[in-house]
Protein backbone atom coordinates (compact mmCIF):
# COMPACT_ATOMS: atom_id res chain seq x y z
CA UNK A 1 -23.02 22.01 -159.47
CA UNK A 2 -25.86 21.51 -162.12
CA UNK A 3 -27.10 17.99 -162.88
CA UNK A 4 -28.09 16.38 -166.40
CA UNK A 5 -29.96 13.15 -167.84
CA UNK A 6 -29.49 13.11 -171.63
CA UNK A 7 -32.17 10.96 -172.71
CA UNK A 8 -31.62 9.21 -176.13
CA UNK A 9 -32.97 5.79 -178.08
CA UNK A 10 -34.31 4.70 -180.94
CA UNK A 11 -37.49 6.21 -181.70
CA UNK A 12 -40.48 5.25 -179.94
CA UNK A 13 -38.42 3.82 -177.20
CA UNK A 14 -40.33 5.49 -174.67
CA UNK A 15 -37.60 8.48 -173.93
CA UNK A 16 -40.99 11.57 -173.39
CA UNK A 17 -42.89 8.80 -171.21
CA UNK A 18 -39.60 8.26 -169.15
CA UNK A 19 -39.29 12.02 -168.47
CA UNK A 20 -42.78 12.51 -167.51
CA UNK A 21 -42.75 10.10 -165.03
CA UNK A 22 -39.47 11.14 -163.87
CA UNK A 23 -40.71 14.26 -163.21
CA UNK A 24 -43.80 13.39 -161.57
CA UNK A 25 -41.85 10.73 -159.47
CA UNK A 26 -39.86 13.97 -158.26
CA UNK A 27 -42.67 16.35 -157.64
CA UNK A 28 -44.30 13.37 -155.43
CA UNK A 29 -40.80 12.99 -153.55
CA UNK A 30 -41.11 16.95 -153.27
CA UNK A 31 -37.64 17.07 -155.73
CA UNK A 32 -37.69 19.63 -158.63
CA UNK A 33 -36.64 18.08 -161.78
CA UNK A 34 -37.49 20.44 -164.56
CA UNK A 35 -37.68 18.87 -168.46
CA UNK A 36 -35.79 20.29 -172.12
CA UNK A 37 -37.56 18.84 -175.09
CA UNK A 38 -34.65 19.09 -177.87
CA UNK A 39 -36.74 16.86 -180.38
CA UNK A 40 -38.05 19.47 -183.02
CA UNK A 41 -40.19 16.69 -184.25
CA UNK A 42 -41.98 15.91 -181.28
CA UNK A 43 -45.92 16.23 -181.20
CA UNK A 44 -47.02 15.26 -178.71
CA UNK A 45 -45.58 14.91 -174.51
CA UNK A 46 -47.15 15.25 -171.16
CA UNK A 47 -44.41 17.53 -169.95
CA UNK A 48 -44.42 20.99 -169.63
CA UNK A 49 -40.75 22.08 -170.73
CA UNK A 50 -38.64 23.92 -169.22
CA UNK A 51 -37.21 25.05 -172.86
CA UNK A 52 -38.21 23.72 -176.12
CA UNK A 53 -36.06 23.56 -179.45
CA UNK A 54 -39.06 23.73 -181.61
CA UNK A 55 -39.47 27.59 -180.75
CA UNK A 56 -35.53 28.15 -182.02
CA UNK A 57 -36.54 25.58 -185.50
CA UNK A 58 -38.92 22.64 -186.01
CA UNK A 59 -38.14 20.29 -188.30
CA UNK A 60 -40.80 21.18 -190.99
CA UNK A 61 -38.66 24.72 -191.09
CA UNK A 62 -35.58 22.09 -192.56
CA UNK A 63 -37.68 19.90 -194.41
CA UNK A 64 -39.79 22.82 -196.10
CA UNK A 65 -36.93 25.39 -196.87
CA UNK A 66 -36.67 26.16 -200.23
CA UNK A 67 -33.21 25.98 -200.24
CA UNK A 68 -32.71 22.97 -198.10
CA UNK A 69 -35.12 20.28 -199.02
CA UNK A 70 -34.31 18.19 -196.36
CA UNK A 71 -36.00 14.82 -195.21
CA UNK A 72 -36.93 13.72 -191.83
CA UNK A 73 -33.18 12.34 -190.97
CA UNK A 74 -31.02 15.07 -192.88
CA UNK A 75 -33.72 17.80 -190.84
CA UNK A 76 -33.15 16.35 -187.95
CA UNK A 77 -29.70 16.40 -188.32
CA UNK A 78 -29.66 20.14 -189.22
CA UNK A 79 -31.95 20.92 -185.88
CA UNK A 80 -28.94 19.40 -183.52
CA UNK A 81 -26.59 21.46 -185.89
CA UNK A 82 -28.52 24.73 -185.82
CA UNK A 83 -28.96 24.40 -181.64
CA UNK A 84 -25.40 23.69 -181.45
CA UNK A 85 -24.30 26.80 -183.48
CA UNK A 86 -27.04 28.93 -181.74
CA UNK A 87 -25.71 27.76 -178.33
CA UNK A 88 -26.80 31.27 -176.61
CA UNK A 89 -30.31 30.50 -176.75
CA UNK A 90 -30.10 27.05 -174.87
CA UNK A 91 -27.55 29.50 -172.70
CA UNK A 92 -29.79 31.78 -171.81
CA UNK A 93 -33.20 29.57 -171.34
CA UNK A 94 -30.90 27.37 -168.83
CA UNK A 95 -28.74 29.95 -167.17
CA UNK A 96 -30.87 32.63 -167.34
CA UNK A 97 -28.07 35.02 -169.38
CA UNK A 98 -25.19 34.58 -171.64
CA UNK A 99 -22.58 36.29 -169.03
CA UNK A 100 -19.63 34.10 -169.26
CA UNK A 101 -19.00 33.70 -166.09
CA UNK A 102 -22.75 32.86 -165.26
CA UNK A 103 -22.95 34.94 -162.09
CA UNK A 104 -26.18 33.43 -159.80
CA UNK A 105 -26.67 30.81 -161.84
CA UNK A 106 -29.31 28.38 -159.99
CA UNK A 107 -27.57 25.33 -157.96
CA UNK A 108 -28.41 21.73 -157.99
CA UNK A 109 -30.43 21.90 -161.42
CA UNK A 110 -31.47 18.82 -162.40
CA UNK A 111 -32.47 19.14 -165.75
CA UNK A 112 -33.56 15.84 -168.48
CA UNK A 113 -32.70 16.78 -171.82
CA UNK A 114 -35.65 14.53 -174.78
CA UNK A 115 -33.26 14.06 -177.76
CA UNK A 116 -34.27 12.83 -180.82
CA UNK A 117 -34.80 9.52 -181.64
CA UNK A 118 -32.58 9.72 -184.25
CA UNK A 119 -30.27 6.66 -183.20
CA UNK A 120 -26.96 7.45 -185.15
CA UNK A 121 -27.04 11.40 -183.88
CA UNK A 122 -25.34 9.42 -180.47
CA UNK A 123 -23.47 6.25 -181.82
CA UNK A 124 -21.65 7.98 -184.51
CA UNK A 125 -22.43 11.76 -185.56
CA UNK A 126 -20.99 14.72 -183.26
CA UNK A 127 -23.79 16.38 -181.82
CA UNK A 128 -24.55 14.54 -178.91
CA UNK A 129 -21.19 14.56 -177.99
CA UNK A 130 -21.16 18.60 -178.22
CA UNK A 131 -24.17 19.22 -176.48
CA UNK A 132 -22.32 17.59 -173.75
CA UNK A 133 -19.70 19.00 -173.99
CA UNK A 134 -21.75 22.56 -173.67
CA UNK A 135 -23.62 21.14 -170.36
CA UNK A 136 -20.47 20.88 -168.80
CA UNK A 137 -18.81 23.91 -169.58
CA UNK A 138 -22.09 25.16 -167.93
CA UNK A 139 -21.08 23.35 -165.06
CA UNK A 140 -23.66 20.39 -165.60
CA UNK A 141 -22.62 16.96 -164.29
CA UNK A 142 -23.83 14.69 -167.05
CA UNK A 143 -24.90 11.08 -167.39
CA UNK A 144 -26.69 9.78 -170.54
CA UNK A 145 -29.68 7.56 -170.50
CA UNK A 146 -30.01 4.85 -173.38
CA UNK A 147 -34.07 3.85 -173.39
CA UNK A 148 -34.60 0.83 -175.25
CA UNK A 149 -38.08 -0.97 -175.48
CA UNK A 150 -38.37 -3.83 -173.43
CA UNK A 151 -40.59 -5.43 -175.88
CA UNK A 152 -38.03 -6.00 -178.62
CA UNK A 153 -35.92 -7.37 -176.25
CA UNK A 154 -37.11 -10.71 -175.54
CA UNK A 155 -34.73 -12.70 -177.74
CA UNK A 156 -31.08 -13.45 -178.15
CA UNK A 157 -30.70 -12.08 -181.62
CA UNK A 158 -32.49 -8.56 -180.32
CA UNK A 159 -30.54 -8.61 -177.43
CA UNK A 160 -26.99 -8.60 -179.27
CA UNK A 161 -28.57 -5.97 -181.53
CA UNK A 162 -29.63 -3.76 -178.15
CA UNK A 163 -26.58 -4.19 -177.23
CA UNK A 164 -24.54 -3.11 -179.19
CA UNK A 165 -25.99 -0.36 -180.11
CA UNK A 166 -25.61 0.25 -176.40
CA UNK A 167 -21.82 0.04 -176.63
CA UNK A 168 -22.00 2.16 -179.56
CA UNK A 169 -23.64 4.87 -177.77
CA UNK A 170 -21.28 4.48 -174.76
CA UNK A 171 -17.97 4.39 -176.57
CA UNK A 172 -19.09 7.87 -178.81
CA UNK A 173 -20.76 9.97 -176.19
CA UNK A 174 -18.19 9.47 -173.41
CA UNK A 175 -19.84 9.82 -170.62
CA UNK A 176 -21.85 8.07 -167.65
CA UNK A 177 -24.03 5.53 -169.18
CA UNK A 178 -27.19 3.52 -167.87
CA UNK A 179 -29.05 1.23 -170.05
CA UNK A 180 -32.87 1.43 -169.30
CA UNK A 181 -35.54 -1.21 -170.39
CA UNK A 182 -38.93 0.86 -170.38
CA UNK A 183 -41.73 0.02 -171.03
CA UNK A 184 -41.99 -3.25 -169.16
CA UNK A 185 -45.32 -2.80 -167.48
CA UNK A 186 -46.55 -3.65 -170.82
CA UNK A 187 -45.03 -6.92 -171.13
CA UNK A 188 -47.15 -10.49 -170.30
CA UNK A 189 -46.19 -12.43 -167.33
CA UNK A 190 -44.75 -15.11 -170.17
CA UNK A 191 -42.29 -12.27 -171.61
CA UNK A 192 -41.16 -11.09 -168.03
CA UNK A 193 -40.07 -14.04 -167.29
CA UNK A 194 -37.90 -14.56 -170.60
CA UNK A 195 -36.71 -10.88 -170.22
CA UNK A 196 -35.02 -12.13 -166.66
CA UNK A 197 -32.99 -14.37 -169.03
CA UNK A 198 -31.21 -11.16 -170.67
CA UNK A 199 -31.00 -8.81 -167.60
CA UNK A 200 -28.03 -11.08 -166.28
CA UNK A 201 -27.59 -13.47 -169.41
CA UNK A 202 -25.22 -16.12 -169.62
CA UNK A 203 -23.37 -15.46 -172.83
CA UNK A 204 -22.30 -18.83 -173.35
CA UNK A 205 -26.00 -20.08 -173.26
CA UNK A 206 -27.17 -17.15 -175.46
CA UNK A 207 -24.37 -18.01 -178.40
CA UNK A 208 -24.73 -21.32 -178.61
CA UNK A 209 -29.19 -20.22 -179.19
CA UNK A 210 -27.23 -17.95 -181.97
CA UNK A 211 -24.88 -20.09 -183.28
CA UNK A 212 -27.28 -23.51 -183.78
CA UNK A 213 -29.45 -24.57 -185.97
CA UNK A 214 -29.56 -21.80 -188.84
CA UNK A 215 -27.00 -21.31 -192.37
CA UNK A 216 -26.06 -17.52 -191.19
CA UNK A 217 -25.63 -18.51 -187.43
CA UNK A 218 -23.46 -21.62 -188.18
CA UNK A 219 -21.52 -19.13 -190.74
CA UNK A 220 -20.71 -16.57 -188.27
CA UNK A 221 -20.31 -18.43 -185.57
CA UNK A 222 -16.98 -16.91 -184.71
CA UNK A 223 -18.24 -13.37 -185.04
CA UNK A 224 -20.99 -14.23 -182.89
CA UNK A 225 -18.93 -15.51 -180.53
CA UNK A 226 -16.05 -12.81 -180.31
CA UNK A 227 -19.35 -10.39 -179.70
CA UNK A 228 -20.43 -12.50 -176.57
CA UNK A 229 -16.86 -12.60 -175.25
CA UNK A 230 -16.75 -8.88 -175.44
CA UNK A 231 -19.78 -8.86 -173.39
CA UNK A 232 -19.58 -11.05 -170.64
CA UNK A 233 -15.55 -10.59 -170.30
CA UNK A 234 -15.73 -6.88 -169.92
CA UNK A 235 -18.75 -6.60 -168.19
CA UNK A 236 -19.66 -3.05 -170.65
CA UNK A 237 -23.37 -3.58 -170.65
CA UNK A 238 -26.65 -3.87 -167.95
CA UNK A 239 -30.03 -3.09 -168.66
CA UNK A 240 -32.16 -1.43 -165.91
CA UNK A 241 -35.72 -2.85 -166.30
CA UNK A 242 -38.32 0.31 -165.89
CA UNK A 243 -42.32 -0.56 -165.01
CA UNK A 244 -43.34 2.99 -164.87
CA UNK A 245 -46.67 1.26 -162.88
CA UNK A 246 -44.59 0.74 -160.07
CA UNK A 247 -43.15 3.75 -157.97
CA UNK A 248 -40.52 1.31 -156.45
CA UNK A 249 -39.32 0.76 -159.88
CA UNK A 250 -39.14 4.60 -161.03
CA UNK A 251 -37.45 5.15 -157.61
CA UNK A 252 -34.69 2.53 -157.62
CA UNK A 253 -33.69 3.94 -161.15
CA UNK A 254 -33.09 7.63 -160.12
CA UNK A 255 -31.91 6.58 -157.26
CA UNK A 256 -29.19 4.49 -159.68
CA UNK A 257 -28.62 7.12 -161.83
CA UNK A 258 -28.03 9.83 -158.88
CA UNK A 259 -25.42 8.01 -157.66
CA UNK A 260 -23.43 7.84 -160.68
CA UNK A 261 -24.20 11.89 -161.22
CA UNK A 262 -23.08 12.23 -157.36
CA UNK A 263 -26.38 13.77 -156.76
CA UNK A 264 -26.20 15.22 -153.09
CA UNK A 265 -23.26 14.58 -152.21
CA UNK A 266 -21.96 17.87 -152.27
CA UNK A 267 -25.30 18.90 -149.78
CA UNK A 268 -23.93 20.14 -145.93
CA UNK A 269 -24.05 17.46 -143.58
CA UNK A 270 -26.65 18.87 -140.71
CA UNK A 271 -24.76 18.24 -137.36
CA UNK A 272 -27.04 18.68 -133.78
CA UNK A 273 -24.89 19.92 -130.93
CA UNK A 274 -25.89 18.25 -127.81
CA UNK A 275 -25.30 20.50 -124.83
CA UNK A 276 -24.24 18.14 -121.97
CA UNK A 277 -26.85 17.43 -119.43
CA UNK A 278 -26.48 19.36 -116.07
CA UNK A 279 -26.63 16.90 -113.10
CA UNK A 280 -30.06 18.38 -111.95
CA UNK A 281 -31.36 17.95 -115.79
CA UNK A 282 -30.11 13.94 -115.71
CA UNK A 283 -33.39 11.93 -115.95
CA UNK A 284 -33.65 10.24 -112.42
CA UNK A 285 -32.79 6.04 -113.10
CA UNK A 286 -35.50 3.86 -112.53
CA UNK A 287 -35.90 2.20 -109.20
């Protein structure tokens, strides 16, 4: 069994940073957790990949075709499209071959996959869903990672918005979800303490900051309210605060997020056999 993060968010939610300390949380635990960047936008990471889209396209080959004339959402779009219809390349750079039945292909991969941070590619568009779908049948246990920056989420309107775009990830990728705060080492003390409020809000509390004192909230009070109910009654949604300054922090996540891939738990158990003592081997008792 082969093991997957797929790492998606809006853009500039932190999803490279996330993988590069990831990785160099794993190399200091003396794990092996290699890196795919499948962003062909991205600049700049401090990652080495294990594979990297931008060598199959980039997204300057969509936007600068002649033919296609693309801009930066429609290329982007086209990248996921062209990977997923050139599927033997990703094949090959993560099993090595394109034999179907994948003879010797490594065990216990654990692989995080950068995606784009093109937010509707995962809440409503295909792609996501079929790259997933391609892990598996690769024998990859999956579990998607929604990043979302702390920093936008330090008030009740934000936090409906995060959230729901949270659900909508959830309900279109169908698959293993965690919902990861990051980049809360760069929050004040002030706006740590107000993002406690949202990690286990009370909904009740947060509708009624909604619902009071403005035209729109008074209007859609009922709206607002259904959306809170669907929250707190169904229990769908928890953020996982990330301070990539503390190693306890890092740790606690993958440790979180291996549980719901089942990381391990298909390792041998190591039994000792204890040979019974001989009576002339007994340690004497004390006197």
């Amino acid at each position: 069994m082969r093991f997957a993060q797929i790492i998606v968010g809006p853009a500039g939610s932190g999803k490279s940073t996330y993988c590069s300390y990831m990785q160099q949380h794993a190399m200091d635990s003396k794990r092996n957790i290699q890196v795919v960047n499948l962003d062909p936008a991205a600049e700049h990471f401090n990652y080495t990949p294990l594979a990297d889209i931008r060598e199959l396209i980039h997204l300057d080959d969509a936007m600068e075709d002649e033919e296609l004339h693309y801009g930066p959402n429609g290329g982007l779009i086209f990248c996921l499209e062209f990977l997923i219809e050139n599927q033997d390349w990703l094949k090959a750079q993560l099993c090595g071959g394109e034999d179907e039945l994948m003879l010797g292909e490594p065990d216990d991969d654990y692989i995080l996959f950068d995606m784009p941070g093109q937010i509707e590619l995962f809440t409503h568009l295909k792609m996501g869903k079929q790259l997933v779908q391609l892990l598996e049948s690769w024998n990859f246990r999956t579990c998607v990672v929604f990043c979302l920056d702390s920093q936008f989420m330090v008030d009740g309107a934000k936090f409906i918005s995060g959230t729901m775009a949270a659900l909508s990830v959830m309900a279109n990728m169908e698959q293993p979800h965690v919902n990861v705060l990051t980049k809360v080492d760069l929050l004040s003390s002030e706006a740590r303490k107000q993002l406690e409020l949202y990690l286990e809000p009370d909904t009740h509390n947060l509708m009624g900051e909604l619902t009071i004192g403005t035209a729109f909230g008074e209007k859609y009070r009922k709206l607002t309210e259904a959306i809170g109910s669907l929250i707190e009654d169904f229990s769908l949604v928890r953020f996982f605060p990330l301070d990539t300054e503390d190693e306890e922090s890092v740790g606690d996540l993958l440790l979180q997020i291996d549980s719901i891939l089942q990381y391990g738990e298909d390792a041998d158990v190591q039994v000792r056999d204890f040979d019974e003592l001989e009576e002339n081997d007994e340690a004497e008792p004390d006197m």
